[in-house]
Structures are given as structure tokens and as C-alpha cells.
PDB file of N, CA and C in Angstrom:
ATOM      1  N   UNK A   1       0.832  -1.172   0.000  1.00  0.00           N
ATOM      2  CA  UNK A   1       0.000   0.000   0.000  1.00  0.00           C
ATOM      3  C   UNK A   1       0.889   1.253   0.000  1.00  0.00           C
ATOM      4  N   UNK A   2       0.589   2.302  -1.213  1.00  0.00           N
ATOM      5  CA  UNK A   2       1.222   3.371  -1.178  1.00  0.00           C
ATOM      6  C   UNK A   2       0.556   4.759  -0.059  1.00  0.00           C
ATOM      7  N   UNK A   3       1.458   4.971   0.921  1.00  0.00           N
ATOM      8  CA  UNK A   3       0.991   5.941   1.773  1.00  0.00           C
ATOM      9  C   UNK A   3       1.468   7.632   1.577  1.00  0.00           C
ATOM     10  N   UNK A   4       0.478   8.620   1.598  1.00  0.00           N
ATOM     11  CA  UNK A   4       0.896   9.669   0.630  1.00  0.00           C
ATOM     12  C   UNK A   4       1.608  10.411   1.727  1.00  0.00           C
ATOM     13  N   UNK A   5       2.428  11.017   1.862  1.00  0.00           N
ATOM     14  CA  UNK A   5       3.066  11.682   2.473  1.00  0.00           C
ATOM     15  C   UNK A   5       3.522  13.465   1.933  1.00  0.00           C
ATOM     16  N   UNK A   6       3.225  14.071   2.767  1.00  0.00           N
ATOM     17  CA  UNK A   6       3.327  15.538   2.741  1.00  0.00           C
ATOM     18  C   UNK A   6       2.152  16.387   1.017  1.00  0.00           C
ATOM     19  N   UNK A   7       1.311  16.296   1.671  1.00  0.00           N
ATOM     20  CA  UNK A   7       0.595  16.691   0.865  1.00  0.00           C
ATOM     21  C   UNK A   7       0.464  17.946   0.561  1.00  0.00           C
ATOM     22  N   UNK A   8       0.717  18.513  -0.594  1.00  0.00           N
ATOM     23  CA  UNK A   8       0.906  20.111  -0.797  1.00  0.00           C
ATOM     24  C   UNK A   8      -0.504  20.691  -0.965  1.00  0.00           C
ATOM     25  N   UNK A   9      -1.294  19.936  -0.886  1.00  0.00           N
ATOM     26  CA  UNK A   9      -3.040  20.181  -0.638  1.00  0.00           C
ATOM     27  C   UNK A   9      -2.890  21.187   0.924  1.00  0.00           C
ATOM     28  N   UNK A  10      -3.037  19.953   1.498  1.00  0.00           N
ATOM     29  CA  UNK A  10      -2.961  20.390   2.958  1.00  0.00           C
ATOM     30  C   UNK A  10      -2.299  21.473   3.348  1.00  0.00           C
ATOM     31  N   UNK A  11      -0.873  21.212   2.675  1.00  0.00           N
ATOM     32  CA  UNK A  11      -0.167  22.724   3.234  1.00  0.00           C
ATOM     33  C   UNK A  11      -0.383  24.071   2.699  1.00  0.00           C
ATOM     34  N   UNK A  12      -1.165  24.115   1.685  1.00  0.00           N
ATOM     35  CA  UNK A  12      -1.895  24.787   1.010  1.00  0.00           C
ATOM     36  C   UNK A  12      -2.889  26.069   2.014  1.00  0.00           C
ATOM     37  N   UNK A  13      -3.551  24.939   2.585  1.00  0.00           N
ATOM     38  CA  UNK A  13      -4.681  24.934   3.277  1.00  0.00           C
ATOM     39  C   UNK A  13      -4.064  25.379   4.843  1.00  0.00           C
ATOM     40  N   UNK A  14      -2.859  25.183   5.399  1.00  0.00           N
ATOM     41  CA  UNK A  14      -2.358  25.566   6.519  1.00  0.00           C
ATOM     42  C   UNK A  14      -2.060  27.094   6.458  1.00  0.00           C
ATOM     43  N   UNK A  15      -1.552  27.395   4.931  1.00  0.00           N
ATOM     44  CA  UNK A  15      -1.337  28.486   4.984  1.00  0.00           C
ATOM     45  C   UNK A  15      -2.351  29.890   5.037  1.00  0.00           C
ATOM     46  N   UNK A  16      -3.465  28.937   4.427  1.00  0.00           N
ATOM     47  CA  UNK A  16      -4.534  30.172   4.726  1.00  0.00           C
ATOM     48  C   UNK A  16      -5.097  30.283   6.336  1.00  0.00           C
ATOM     49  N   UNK A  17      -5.088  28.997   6.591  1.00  0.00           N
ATOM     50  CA  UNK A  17      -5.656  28.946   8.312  1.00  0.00           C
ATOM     51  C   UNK A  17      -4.849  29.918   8.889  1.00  0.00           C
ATOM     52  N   UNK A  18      -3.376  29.576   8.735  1.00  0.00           N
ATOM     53  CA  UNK A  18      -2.835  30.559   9.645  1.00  0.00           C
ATOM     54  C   UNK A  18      -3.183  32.387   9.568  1.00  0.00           C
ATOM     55  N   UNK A  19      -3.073  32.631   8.488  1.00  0.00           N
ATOM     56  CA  UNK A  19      -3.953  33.973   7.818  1.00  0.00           C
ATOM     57  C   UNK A  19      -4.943  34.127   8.944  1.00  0.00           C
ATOM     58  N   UNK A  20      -6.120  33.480   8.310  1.00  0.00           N
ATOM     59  CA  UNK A  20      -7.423  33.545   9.012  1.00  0.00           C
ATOM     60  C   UNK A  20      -7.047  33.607  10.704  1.00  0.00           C
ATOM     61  N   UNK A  21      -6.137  33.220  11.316  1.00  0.00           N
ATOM     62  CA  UNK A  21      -5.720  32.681  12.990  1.00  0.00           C
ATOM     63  C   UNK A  21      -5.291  34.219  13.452  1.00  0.00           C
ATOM     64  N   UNK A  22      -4.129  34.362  12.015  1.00  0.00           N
ATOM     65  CA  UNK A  22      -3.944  35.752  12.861  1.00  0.00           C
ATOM     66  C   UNK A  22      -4.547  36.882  12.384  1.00  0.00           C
ATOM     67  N   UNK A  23      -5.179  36.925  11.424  1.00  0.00           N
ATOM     68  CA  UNK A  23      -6.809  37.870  11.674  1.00  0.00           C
ATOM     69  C   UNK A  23      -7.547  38.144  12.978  1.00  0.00           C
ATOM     70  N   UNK A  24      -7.717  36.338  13.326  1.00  0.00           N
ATOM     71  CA  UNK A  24      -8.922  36.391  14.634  1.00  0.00           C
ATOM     72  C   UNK A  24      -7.725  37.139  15.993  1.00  0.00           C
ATOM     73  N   UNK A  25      -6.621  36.687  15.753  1.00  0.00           N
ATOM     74  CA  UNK A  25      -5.580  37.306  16.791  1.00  0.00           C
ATOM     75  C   UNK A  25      -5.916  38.887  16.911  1.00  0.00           C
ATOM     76  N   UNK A  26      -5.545  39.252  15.435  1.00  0.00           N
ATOM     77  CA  UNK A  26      -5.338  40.864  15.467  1.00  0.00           C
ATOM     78  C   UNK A  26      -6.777  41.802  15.950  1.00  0.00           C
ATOM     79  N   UNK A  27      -7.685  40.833  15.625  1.00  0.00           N
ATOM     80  CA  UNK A  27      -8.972  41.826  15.891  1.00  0.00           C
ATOM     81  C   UNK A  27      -9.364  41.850  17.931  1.00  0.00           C
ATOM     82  N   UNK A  28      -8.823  40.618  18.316  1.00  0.00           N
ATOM     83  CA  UNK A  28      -8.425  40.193  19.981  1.00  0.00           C
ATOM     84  C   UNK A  28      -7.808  40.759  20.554  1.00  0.00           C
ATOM     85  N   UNK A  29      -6.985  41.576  20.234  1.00  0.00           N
ATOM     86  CA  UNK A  29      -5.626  42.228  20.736  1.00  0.00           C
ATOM     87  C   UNK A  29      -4.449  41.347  21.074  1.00  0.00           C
ATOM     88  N   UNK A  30      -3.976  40.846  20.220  1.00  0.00           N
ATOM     89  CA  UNK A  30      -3.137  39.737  20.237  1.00  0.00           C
ATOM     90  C   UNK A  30      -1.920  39.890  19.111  1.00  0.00           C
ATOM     91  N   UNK A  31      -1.453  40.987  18.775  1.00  0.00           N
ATOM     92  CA  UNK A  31      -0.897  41.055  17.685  1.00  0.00           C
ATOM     93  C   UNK A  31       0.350  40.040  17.303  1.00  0.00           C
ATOM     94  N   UNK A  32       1.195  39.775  18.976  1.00  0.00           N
ATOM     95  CA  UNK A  32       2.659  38.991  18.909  1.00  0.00           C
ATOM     96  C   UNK A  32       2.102  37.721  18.563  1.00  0.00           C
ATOM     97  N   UNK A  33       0.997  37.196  19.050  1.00  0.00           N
ATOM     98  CA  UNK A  33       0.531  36.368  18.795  1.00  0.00           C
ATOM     99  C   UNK A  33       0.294  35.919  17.079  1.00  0.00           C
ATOM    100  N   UNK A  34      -0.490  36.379  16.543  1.00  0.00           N
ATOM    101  CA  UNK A  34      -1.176  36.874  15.054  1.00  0.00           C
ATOM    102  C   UNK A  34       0.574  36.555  14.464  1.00  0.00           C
ATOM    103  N   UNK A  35       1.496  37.448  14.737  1.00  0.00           N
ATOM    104  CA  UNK A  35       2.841  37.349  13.936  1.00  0.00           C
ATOM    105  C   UNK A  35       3.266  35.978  13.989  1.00  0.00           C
ATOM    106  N   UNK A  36       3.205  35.121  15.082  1.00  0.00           N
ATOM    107  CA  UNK A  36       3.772  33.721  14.897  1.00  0.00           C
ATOM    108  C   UNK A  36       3.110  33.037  13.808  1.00  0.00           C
ATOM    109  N   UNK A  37       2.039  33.167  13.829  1.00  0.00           N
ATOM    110  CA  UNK A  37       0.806  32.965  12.814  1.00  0.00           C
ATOM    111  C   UNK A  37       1.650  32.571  11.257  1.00  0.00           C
ATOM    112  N   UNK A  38       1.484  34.100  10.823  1.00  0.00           N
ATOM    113  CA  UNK A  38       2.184  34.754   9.932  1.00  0.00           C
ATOM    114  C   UNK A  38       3.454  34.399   9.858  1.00  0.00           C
ATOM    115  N   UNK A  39       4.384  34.350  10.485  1.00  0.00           N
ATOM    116  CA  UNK A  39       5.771  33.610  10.144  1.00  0.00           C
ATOM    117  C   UNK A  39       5.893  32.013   9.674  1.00  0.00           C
ATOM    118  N   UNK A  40       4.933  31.111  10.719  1.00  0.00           N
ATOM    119  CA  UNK A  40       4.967  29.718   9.949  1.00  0.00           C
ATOM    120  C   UNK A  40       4.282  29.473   9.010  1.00  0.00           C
ATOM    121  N   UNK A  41       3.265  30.778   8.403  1.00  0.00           N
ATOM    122  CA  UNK A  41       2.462  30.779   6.919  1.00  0.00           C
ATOM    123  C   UNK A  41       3.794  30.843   6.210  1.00  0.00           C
ATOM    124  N   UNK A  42       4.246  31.751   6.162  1.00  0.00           N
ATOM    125  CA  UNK A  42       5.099  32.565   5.208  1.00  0.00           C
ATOM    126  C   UNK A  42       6.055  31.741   5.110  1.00  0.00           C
ATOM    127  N   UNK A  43       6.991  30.611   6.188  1.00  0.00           N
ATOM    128  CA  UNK A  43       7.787  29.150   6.611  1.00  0.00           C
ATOM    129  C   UNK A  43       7.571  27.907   5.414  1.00  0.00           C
ATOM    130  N   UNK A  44       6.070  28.186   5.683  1.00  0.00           N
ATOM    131  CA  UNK A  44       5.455  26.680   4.843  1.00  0.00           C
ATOM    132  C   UNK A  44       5.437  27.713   3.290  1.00  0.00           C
ATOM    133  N   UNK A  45       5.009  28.399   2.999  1.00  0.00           N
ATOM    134  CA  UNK A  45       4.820  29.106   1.504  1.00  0.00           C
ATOM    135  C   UNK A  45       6.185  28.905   0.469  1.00  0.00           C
ATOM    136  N   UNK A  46       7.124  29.154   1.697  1.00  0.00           N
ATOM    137  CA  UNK A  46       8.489  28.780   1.213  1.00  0.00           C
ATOM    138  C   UNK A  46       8.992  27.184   0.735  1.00  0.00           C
ATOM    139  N   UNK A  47       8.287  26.609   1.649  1.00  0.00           N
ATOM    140  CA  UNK A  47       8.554  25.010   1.687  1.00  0.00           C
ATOM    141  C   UNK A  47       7.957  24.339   0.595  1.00  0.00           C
ATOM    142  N   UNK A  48       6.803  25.032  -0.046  1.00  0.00           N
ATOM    143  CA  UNK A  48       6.147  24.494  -1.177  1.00  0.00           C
ATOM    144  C   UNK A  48       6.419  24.908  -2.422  1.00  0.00           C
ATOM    145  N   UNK A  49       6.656  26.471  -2.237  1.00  0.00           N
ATOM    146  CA  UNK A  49       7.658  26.604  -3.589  1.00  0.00           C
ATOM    147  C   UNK A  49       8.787  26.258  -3.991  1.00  0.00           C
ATOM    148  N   UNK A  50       9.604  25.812  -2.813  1.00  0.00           N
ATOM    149  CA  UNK A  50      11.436  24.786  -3.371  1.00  0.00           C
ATOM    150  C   UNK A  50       9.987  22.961  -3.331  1.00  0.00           C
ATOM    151  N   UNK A  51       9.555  22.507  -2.984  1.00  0.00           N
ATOM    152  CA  UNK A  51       9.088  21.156  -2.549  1.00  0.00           C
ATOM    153  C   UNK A  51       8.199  21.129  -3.465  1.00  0.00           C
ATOM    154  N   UNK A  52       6.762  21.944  -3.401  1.00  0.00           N
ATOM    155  CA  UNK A  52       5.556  21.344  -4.346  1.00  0.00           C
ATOM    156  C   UNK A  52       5.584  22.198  -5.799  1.00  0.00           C
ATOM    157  N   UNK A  53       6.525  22.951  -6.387  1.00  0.00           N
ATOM    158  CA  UNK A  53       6.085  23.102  -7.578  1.00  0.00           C
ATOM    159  C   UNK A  53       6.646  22.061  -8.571  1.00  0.00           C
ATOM    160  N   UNK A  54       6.299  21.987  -9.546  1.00  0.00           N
ATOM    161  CA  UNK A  54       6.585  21.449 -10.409  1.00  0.00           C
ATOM    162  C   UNK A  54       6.680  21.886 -11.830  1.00  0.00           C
ATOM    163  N   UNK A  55       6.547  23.184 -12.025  1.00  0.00           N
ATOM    164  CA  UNK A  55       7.484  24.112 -13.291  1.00  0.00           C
ATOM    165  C   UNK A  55       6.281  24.284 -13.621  1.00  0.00           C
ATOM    166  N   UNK A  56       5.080  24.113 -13.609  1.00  0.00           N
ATOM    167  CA  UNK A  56       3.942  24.351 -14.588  1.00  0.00           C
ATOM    168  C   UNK A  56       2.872  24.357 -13.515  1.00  0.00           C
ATOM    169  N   UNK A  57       2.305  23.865 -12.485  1.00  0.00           N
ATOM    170  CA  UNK A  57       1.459  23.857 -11.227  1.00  0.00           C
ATOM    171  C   UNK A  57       2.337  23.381  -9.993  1.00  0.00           C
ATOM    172  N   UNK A  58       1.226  23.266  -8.957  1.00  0.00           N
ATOM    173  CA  UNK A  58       2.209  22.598  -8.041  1.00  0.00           C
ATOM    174  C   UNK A  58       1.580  21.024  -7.684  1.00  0.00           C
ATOM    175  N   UNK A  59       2.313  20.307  -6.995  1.00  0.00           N
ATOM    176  CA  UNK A  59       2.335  19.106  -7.059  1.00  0.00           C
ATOM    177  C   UNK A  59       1.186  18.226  -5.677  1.00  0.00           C
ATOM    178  N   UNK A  60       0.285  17.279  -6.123  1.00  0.00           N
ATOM    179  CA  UNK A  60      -0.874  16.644  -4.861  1.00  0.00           C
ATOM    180  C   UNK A  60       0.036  16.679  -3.709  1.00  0.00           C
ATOM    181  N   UNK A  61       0.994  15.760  -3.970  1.00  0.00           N
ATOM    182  CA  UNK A  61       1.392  14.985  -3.088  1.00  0.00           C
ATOM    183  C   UNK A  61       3.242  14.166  -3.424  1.00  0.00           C
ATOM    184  N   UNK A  62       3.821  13.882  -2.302  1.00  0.00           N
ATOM    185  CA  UNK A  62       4.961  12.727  -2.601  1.00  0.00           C
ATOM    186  C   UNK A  62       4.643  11.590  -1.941  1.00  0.00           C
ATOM    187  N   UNK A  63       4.663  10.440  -2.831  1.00  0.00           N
ATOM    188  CA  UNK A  63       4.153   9.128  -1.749  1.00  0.00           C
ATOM    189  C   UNK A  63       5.486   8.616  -0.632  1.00  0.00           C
ATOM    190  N   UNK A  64       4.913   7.327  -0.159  1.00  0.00           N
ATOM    191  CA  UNK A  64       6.123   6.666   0.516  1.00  0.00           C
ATOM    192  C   UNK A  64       7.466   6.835   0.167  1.00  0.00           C
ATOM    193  N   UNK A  65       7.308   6.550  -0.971  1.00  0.00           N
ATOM    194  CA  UNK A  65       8.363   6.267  -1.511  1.00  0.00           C
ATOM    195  C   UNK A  65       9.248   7.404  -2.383  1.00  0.00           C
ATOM    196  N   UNK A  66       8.623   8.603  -2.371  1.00  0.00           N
ATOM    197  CA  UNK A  66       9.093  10.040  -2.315  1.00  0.00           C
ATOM    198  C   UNK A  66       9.079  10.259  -3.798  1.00  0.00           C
ATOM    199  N   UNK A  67       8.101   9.691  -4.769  1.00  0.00           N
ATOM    200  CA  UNK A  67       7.581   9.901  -5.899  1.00  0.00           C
ATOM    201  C   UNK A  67       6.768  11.152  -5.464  1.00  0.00           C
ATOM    202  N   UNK A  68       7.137  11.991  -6.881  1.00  0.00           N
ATOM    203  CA  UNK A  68       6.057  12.424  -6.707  1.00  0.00           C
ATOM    204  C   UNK A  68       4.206  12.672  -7.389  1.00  0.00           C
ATOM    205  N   UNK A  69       3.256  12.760  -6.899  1.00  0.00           N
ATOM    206  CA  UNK A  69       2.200  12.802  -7.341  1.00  0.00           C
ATOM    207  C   UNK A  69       1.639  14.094  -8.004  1.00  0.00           C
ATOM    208  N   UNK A  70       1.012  14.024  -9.299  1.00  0.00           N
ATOM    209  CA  UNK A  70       0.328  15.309  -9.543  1.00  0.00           C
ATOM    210  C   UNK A  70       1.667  16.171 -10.148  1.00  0.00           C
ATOM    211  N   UNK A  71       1.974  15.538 -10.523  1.00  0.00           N
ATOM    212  CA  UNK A  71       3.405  16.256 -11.474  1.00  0.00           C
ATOM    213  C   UNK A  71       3.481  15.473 -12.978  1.00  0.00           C
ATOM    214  N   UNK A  72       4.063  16.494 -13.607  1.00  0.00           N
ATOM    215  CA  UNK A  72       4.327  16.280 -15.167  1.00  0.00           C
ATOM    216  C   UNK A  72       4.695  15.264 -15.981  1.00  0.00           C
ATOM    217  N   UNK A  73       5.333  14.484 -14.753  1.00  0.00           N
ATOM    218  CA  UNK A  73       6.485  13.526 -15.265  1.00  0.00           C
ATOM    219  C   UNK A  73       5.563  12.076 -14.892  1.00  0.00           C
ATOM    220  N   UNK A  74       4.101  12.741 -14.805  1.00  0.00           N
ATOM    221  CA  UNK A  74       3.521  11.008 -14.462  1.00  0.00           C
ATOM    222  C   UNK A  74       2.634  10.969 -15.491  1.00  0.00           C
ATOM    223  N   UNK A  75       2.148   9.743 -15.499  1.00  0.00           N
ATOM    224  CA  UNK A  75       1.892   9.277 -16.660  1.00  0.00           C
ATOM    225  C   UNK A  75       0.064   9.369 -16.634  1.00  0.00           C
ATOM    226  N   UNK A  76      -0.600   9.111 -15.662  1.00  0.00           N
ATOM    227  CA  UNK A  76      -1.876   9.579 -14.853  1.00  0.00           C
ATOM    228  C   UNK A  76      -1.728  10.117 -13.792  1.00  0.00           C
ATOM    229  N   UNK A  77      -3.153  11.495 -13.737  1.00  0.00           N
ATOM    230  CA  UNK A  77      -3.022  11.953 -12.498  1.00  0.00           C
ATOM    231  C   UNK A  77      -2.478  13.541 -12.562  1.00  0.00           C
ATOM    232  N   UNK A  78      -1.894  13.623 -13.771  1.00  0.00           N
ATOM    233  CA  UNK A  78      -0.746  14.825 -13.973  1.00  0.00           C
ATOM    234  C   UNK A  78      -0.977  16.139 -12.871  1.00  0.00           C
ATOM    235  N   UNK A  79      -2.310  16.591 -12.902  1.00  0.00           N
ATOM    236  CA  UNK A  79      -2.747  17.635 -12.223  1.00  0.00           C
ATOM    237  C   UNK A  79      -3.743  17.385 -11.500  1.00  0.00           C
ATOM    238  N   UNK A  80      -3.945  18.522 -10.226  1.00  0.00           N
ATOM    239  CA  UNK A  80      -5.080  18.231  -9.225  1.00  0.00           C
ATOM    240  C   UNK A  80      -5.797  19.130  -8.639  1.00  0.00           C
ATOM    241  N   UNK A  81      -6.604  19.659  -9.054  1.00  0.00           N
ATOM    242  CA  UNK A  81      -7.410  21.412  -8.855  1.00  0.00           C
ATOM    243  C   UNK A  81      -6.934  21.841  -7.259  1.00  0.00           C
ATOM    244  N   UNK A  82      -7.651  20.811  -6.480  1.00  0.00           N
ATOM    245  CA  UNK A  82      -7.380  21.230  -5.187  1.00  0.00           C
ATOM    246  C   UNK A  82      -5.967  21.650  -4.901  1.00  0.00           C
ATOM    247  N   UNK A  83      -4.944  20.945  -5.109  1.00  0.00           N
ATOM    248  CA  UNK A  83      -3.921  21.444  -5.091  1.00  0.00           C
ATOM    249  C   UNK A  83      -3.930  22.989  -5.576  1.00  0.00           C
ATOM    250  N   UNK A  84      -4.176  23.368  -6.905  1.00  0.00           N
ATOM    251  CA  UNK A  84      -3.850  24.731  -6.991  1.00  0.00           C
ATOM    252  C   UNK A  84      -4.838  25.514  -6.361  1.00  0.00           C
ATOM    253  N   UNK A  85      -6.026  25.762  -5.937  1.00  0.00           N
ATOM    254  CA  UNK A  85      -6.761  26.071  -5.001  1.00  0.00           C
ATOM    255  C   UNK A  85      -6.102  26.531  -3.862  1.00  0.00           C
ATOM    256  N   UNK A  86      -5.423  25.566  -3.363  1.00  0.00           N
ATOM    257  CA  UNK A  86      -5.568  25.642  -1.859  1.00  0.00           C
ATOM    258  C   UNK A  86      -4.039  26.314  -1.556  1.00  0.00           C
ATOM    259  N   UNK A  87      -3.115  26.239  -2.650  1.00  0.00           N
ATOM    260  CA  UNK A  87      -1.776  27.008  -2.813  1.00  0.00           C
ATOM    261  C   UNK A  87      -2.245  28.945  -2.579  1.00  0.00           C
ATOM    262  N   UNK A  88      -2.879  28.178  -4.157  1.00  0.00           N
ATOM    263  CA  UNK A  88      -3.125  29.815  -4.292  1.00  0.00           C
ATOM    264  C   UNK A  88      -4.208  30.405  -2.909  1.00  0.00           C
ATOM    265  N   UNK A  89      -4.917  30.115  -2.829  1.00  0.00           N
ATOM    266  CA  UNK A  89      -5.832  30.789  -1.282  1.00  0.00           C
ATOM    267  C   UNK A  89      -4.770  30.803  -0.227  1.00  0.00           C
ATOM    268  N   UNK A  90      -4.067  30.006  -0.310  1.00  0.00           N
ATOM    269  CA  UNK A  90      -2.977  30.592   1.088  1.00  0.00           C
ATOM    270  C   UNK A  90      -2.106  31.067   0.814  1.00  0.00           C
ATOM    271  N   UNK A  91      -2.374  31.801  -0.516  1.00  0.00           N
ATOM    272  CA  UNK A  91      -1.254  33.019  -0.777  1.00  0.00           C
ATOM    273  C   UNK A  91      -0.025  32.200  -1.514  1.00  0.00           C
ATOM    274  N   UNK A  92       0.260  31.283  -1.870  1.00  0.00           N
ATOM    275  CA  UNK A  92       1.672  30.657  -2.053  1.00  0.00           C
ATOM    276  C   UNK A  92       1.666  30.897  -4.203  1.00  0.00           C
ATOM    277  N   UNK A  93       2.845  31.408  -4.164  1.00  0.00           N
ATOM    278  CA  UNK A  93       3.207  31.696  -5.258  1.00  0.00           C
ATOM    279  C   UNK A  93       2.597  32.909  -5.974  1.00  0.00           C
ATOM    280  N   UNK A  94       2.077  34.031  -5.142  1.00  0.00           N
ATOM    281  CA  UNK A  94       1.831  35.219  -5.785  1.00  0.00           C
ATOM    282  C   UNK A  94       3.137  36.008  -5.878  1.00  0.00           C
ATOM    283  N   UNK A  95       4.604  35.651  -5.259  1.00  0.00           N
ATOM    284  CA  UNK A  95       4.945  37.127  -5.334  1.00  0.00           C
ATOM    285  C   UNK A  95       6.269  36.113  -7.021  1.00  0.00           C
ATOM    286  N   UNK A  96       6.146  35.153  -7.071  1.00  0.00           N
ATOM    287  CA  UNK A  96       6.866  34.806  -7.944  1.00  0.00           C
ATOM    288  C   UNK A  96       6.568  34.359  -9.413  1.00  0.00           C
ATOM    289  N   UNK A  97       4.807  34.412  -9.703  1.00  0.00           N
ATOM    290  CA  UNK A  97       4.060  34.328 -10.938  1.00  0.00           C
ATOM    291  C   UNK A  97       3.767  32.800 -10.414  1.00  0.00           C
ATOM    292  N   UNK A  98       4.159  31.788 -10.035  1.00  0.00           N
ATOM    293  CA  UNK A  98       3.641  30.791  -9.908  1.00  0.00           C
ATOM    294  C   UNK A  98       2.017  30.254  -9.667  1.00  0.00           C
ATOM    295  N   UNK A  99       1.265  31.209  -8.686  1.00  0.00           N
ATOM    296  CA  UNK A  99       0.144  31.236  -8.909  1.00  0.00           C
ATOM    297  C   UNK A  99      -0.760  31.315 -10.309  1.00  0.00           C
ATOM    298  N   UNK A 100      -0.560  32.568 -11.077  1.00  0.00           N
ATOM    299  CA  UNK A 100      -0.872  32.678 -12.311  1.00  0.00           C
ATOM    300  C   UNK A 100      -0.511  31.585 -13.187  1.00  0.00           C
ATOM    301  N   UNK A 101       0.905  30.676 -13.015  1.00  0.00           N
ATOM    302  CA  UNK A 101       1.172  29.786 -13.756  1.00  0.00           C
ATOM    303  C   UNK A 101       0.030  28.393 -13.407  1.00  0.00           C
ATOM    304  N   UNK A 102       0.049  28.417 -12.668  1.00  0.00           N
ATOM    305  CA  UNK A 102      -0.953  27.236 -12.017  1.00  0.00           C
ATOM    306  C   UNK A 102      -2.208  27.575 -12.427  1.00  0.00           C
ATOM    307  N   UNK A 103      -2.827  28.579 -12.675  1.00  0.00           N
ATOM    308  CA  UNK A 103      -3.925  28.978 -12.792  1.00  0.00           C
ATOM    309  C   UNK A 103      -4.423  28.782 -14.571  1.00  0.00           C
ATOM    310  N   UNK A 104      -3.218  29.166 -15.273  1.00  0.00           N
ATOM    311  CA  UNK A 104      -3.323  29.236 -16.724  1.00  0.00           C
ATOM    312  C   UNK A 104      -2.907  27.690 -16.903  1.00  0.00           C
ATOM    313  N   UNK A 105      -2.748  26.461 -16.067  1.00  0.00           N
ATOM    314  CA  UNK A 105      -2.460  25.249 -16.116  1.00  0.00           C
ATOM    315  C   UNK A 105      -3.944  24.773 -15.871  1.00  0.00           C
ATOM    316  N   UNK A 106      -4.209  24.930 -14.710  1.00  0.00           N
ATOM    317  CA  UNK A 106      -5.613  24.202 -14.413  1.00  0.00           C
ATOM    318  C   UNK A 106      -6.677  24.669 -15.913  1.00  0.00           C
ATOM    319  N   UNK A 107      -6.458  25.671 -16.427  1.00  0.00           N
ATOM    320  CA  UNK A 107      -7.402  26.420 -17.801  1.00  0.00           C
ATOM    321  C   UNK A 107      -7.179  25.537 -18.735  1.00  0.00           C
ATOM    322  N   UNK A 108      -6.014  25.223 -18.912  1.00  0.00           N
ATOM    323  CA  UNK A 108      -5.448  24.238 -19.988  1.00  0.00           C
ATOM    324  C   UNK A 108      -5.497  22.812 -20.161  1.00  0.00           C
ATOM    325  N   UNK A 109      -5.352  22.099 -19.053  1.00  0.00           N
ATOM    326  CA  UNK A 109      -5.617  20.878 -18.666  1.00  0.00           C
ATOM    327  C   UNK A 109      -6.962  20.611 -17.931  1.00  0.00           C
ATOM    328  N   UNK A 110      -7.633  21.310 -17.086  1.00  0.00           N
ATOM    329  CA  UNK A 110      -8.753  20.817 -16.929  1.00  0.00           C
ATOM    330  C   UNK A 110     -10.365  21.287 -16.872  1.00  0.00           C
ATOM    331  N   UNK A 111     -10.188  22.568 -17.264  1.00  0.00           N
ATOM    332  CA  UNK A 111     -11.308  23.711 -17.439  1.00  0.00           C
ATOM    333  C   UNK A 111     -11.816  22.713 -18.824  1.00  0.00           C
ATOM    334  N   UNK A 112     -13.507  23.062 -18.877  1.00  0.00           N
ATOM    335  CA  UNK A 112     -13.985  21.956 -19.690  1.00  0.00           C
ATOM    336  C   UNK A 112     -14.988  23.305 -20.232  1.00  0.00           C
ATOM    337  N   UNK A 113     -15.377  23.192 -21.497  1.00  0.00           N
ATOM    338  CA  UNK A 113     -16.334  24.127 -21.773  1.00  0.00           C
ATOM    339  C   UNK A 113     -17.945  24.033 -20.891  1.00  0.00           C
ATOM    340  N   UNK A 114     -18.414  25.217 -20.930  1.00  0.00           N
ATOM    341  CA  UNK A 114     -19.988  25.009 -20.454  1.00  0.00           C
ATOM    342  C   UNK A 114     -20.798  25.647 -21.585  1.00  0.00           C
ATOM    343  N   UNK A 115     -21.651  24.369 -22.238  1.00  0.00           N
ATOM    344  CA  UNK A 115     -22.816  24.882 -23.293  1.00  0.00           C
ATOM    345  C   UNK A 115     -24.101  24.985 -22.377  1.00  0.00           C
TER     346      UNK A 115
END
């Protein structure tokens, strides 16, 4: 059984929580607080742009075995909406075009017409 390990979904998704955490901080009066927030967003944002991109979107997942999933170089599976979703909502890859690249990827590969 292949077990998926470090899912760039998820961390996706950490990065906006933390956002949202130190929002609820800052409006509390909690600002030092709110900044820790904000530093392990900004920690992980980093970690996915050297780890989950993959030159054209960013990547589901790496399994056990440190393949990775939802990348170019596979043969099914290539791309995975949620993945770019959940990058881009937690901010990851706006200040380097990567977002936009992911975005004009998901258009290309999986945007389907509506009649």
C-alpha cells in the first residue's frame, strides 16, 4: 500500500488557516501572537515553492516512496485542482508568478467548456 506523504493540498490549506488565525488574533488584541501565525504561513509558503512546484502547477502529493504525485512527469493523475486552489488561497506563489502559472495550467488541462 502506497501511503501519501506531505501533501501540498494540505499545506496549502495551513497556509490560509494561519492567515485567518492571525486575523482572529489581530482583531483580539493579540498582535505577537497573530505574527507567529504569519511567520509559519510565510515558513510553509516557502517550503512548497522549493518542494511542491513542479514548473507548470504545483504538485498533490509525494508518496512513501518520495515519488512524486500530480506532477508532469507522471503518466496519470498529472494535475489536481485542489492542489492549486488551496496554494493559491494561502497566498503561495503570488509574489513569484507561480500562482498565475498554475492557474493558466488548471485552464489548460482541466477547465472543460460550459454549453
Amino acid at each position: 500500500m502506497i501511503k501519501l506523504q506531505s501533501p501540498v493540498m494540505i499545506a496549502g490549506l495551513f497556509c490560509k488557516a494561519c492567515e485567518e488565525m492571525a486575523n482572529i488574533l489581530k482583531n483580539t488584541g493579540k498582535p505577537e501572537q497573530a505574527e507567529d501565525y504569519l511567520k509559519q504561513a510565510e515558513s510553509m509558503r516557502k517550503t512548497i515553492s522549493e518542494h511542491g512546484w513542479d514548473g507548470e502547477w504545483f504538485l498533490r502529493a509525494y508518496d512513501s516512496y518520495s515519488r512524486k504525485l500530480g506532477s508532469t512527469k507522471n503518466d496519470e493523475g498529472k494535475i489536481f485542482i485542489e492542489s492549486q486552489g488551496w496554494c493559491i488561497l494561502g497566498g503561495v506563489g503570488l509574489e513569484n508568478g507561480y500562482a498565475k502559472k498554475a492557474l493558466d495550467s488548471v485552464r489548460k488541462h482541466l477547465a472543460t467548456r460550459m454549453e
